[in-house]
PDB file of N, CA and C in Angstrom:
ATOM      1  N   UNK A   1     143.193  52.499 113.966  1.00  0.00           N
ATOM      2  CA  UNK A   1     144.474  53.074 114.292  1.00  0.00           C
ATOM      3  C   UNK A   1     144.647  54.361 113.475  1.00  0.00           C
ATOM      4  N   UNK A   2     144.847  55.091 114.181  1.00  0.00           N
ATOM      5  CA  UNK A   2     145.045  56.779 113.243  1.00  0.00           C
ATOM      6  C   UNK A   2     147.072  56.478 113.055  1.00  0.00           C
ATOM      7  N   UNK A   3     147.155  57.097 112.088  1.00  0.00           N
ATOM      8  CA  UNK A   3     148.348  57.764 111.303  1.00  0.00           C
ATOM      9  C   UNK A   3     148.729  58.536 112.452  1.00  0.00           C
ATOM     10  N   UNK A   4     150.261  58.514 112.427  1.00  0.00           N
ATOM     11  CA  UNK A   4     151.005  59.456 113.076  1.00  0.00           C
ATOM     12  C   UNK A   4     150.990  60.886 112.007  1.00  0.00           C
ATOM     13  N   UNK A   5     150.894  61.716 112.428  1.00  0.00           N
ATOM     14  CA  UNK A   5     151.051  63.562 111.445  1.00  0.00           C
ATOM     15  C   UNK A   5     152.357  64.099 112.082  1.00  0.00           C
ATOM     16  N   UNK A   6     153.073  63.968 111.108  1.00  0.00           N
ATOM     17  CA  UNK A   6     154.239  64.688 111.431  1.00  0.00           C
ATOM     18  C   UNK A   6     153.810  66.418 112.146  1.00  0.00           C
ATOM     19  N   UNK A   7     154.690  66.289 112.901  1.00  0.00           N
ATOM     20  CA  UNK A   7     154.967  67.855 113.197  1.00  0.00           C
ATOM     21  C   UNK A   7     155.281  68.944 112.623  1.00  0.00           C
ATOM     22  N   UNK A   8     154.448  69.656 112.336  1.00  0.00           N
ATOM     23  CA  UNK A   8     154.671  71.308 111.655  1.00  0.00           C
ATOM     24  C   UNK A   8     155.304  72.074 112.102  1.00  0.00           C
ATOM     25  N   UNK A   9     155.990  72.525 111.274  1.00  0.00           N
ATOM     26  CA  UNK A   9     157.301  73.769 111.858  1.00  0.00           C
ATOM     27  C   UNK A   9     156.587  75.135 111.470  1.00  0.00           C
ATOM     28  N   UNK A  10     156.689  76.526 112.136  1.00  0.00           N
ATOM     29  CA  UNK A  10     156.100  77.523 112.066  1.00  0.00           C
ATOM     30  C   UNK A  10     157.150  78.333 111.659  1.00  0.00           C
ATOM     31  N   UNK A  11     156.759  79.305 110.941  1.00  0.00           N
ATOM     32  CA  UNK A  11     158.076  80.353 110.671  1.00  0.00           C
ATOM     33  C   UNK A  11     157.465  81.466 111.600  1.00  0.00           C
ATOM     34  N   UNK A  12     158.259  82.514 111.798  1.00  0.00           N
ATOM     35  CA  UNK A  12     157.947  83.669 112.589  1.00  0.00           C
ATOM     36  C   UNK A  12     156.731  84.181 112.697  1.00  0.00           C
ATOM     37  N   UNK A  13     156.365  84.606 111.585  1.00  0.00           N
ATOM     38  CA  UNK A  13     155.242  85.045 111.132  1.00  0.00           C
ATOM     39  C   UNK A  13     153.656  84.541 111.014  1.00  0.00           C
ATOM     40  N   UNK A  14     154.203  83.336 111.187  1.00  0.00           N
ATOM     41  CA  UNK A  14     152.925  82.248 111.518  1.00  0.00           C
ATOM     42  C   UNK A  14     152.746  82.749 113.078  1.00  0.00           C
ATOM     43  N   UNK A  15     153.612  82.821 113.412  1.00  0.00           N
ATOM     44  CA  UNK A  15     153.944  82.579 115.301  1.00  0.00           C
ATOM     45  C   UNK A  15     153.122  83.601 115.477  1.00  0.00           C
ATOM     46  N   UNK A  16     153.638  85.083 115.283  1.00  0.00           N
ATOM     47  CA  UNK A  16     153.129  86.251 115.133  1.00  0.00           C
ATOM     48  C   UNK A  16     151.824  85.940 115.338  1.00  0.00           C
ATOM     49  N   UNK A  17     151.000  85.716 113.734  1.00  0.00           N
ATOM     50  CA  UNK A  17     149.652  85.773 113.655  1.00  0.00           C
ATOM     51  C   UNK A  17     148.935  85.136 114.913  1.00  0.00           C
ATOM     52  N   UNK A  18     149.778  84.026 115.051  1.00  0.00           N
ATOM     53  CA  UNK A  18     148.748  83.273 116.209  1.00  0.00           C
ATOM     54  C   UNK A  18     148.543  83.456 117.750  1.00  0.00           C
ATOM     55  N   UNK A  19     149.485  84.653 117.764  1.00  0.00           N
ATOM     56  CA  UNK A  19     149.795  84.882 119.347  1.00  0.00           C
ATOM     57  C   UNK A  19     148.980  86.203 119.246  1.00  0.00           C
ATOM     58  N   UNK A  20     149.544  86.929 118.283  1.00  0.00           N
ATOM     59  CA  UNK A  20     148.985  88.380 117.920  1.00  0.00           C
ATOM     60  C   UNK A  20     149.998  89.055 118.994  1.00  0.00           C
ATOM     61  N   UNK A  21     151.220  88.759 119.007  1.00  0.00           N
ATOM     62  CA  UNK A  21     152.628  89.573 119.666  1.00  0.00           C
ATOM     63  C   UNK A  21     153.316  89.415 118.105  1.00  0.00           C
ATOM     64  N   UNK A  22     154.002  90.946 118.475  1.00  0.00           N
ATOM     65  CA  UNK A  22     155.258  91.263 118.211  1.00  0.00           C
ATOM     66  C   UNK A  22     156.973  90.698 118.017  1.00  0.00           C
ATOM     67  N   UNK A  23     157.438  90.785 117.022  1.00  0.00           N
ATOM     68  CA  UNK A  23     158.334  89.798 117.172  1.00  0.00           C
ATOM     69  C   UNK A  23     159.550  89.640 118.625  1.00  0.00           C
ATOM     70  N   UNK A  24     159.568  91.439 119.016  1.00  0.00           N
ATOM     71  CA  UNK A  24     160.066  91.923 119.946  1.00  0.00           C
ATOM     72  C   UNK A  24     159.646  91.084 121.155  1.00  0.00           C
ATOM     73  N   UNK A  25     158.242  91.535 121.727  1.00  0.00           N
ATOM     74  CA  UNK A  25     157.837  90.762 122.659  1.00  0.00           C
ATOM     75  C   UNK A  25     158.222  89.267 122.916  1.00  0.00           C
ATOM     76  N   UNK A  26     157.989  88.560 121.545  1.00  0.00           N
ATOM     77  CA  UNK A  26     157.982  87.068 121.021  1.00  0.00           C
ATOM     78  C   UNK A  26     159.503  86.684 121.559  1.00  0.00           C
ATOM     79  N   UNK A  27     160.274  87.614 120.937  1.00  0.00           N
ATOM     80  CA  UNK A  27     161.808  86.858 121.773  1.00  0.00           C
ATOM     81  C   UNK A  27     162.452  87.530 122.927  1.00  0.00           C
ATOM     82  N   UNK A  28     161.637  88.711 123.461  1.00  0.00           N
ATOM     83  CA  UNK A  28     161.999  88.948 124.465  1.00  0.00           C
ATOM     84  C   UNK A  28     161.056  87.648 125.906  1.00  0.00           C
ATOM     85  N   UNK A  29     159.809  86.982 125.610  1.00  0.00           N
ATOM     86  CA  UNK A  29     159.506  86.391 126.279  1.00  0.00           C
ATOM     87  C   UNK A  29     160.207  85.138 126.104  1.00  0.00           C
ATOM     88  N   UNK A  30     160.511  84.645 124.821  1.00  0.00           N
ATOM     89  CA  UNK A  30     161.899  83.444 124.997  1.00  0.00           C
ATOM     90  C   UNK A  30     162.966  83.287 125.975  1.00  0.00           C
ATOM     91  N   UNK A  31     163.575  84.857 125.721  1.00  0.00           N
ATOM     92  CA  UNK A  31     164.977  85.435 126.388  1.00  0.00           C
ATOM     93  C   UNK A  31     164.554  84.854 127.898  1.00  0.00           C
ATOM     94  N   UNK A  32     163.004  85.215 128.487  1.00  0.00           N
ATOM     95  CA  UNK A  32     163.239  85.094 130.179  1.00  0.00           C
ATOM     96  C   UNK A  32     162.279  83.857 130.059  1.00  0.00           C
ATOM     97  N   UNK A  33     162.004  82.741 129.394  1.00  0.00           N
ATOM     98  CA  UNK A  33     161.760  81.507 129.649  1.00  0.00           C
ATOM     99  C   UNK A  33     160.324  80.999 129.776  1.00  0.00           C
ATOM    100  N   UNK A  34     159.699  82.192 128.847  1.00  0.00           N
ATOM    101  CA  UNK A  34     158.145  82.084 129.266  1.00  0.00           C
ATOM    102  C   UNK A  34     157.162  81.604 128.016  1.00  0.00           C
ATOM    103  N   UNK A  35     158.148  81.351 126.722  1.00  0.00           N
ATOM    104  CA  UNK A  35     157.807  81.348 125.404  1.00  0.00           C
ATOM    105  C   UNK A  35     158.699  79.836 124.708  1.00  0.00           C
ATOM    106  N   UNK A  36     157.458  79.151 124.305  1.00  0.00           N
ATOM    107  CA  UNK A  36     158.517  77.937 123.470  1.00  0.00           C
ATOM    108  C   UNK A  36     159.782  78.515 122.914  1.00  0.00           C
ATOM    109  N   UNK A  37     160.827  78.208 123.052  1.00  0.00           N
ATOM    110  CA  UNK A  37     161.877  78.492 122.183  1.00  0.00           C
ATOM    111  C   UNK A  37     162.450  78.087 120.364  1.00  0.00           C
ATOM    112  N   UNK A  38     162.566  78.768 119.736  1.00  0.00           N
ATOM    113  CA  UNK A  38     162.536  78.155 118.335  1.00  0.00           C
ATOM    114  C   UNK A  38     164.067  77.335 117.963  1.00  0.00           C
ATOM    115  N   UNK A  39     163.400  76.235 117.062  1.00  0.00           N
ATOM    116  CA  UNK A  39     164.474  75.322 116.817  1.00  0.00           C
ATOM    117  C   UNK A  39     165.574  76.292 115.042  1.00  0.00           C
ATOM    118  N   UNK A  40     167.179  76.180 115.673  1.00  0.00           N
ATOM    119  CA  UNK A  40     167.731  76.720 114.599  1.00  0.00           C
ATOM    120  C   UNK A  40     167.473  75.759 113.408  1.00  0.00           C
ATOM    121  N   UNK A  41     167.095  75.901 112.032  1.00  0.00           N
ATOM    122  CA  UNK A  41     167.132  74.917 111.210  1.00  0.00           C
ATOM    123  C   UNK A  41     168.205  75.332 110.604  1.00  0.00           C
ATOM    124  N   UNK A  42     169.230  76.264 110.467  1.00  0.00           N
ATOM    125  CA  UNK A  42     170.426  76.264 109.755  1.00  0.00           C
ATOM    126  C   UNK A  42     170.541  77.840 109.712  1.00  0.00           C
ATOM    127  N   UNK A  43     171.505  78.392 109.328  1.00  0.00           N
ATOM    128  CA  UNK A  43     171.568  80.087 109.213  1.00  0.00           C
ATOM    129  C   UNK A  43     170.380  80.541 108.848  1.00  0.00           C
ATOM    130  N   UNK A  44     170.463  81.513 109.872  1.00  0.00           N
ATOM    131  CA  UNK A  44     169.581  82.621 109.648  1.00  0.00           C
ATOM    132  C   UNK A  44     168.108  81.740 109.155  1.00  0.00           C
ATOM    133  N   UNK A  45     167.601  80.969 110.159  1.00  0.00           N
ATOM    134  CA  UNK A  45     166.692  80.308 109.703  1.00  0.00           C
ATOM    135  C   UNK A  45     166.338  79.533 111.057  1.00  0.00           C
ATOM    136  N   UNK A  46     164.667  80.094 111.248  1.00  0.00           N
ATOM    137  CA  UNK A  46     164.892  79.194 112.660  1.00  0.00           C
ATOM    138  C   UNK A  46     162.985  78.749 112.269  1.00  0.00           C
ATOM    139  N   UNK A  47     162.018  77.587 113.075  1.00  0.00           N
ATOM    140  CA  UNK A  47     160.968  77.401 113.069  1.00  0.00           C
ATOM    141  C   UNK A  47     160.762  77.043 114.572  1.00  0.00           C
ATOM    142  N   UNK A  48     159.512  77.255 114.699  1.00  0.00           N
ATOM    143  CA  UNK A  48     158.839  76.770 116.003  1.00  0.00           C
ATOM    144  C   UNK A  48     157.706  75.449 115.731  1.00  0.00           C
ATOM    145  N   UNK A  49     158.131  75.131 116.838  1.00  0.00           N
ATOM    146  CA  UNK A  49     157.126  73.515 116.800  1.00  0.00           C
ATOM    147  C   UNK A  49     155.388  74.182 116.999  1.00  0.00           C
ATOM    148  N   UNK A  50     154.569  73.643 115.869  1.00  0.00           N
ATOM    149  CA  UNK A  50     153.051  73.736 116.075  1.00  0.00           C
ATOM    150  C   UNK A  50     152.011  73.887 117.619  1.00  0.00           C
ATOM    151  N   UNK A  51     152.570  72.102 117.706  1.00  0.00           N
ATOM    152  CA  UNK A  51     151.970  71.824 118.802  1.00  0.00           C
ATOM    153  C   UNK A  51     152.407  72.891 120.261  1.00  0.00           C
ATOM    154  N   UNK A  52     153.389  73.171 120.204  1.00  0.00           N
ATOM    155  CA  UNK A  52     154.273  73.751 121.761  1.00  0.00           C
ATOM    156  C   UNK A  52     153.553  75.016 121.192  1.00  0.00           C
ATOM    157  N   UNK A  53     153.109  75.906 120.268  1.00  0.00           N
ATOM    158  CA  UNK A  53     153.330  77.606 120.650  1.00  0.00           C
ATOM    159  C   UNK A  53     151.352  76.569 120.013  1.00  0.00           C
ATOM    160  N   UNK A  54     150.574  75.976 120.124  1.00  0.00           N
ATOM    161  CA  UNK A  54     149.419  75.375 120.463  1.00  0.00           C
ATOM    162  C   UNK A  54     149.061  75.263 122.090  1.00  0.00           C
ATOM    163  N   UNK A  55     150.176  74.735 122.334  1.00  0.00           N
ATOM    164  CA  UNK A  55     149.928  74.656 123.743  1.00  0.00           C
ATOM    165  C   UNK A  55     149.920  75.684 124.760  1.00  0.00           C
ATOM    166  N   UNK A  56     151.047  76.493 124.378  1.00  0.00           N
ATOM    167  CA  UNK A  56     151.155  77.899 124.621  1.00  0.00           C
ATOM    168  C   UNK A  56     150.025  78.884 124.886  1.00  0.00           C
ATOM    169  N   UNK A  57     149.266  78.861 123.758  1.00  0.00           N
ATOM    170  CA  UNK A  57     148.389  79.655 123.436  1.00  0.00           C
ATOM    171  C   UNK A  57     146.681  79.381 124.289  1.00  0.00           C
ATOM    172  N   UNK A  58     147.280  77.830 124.537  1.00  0.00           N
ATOM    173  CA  UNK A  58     145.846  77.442 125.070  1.00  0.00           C
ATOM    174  C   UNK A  58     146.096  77.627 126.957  1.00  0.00           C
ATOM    175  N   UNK A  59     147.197  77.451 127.124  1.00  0.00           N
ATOM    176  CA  UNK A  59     147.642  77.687 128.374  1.00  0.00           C
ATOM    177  C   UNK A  59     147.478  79.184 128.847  1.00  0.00           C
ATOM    178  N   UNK A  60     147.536  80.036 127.979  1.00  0.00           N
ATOM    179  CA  UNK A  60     147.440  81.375 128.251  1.00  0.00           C
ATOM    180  C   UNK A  60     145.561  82.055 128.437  1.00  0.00           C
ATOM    181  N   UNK A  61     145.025  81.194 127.283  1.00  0.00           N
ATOM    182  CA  UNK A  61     143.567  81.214 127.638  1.00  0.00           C
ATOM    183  C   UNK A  61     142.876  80.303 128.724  1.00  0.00           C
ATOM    184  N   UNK A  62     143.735  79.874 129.517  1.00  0.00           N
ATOM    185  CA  UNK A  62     143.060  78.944 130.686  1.00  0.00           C
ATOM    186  C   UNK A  62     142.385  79.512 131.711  1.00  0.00           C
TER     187      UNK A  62
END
């Protein structure tokens, strides 16, 4: 039986590196529904789920 692994939260900049977009691009493709959306964790403070901008990324290389 494997361990459940919690889910990793990404900050912007993680996101960035892994897409290799712009933050511009990054929430302008949110804005029209084409980009995981990031979860608010409290002011001025937001993360994206691992797995979803994972999936993202692999969906785009398909």
């Amino acid at each position: 039986m494997t361990a459940h692994q919690p889910e990793r939260l990404l900050k912007i900049d993680e996101v960035m590196r892994r897409t290799s977009l712009s933050r511009t691009h990054l929430y302008a493709l949110i804005k029209r529904g084409d980009f995981p959306a990031q979860r608010k964790m409290g002011y001025k403070c937001s993360r994206w789920v691992e797995s979803e901008i994972d999936a993202w990324v692999t969906k785009l290389a398909a």
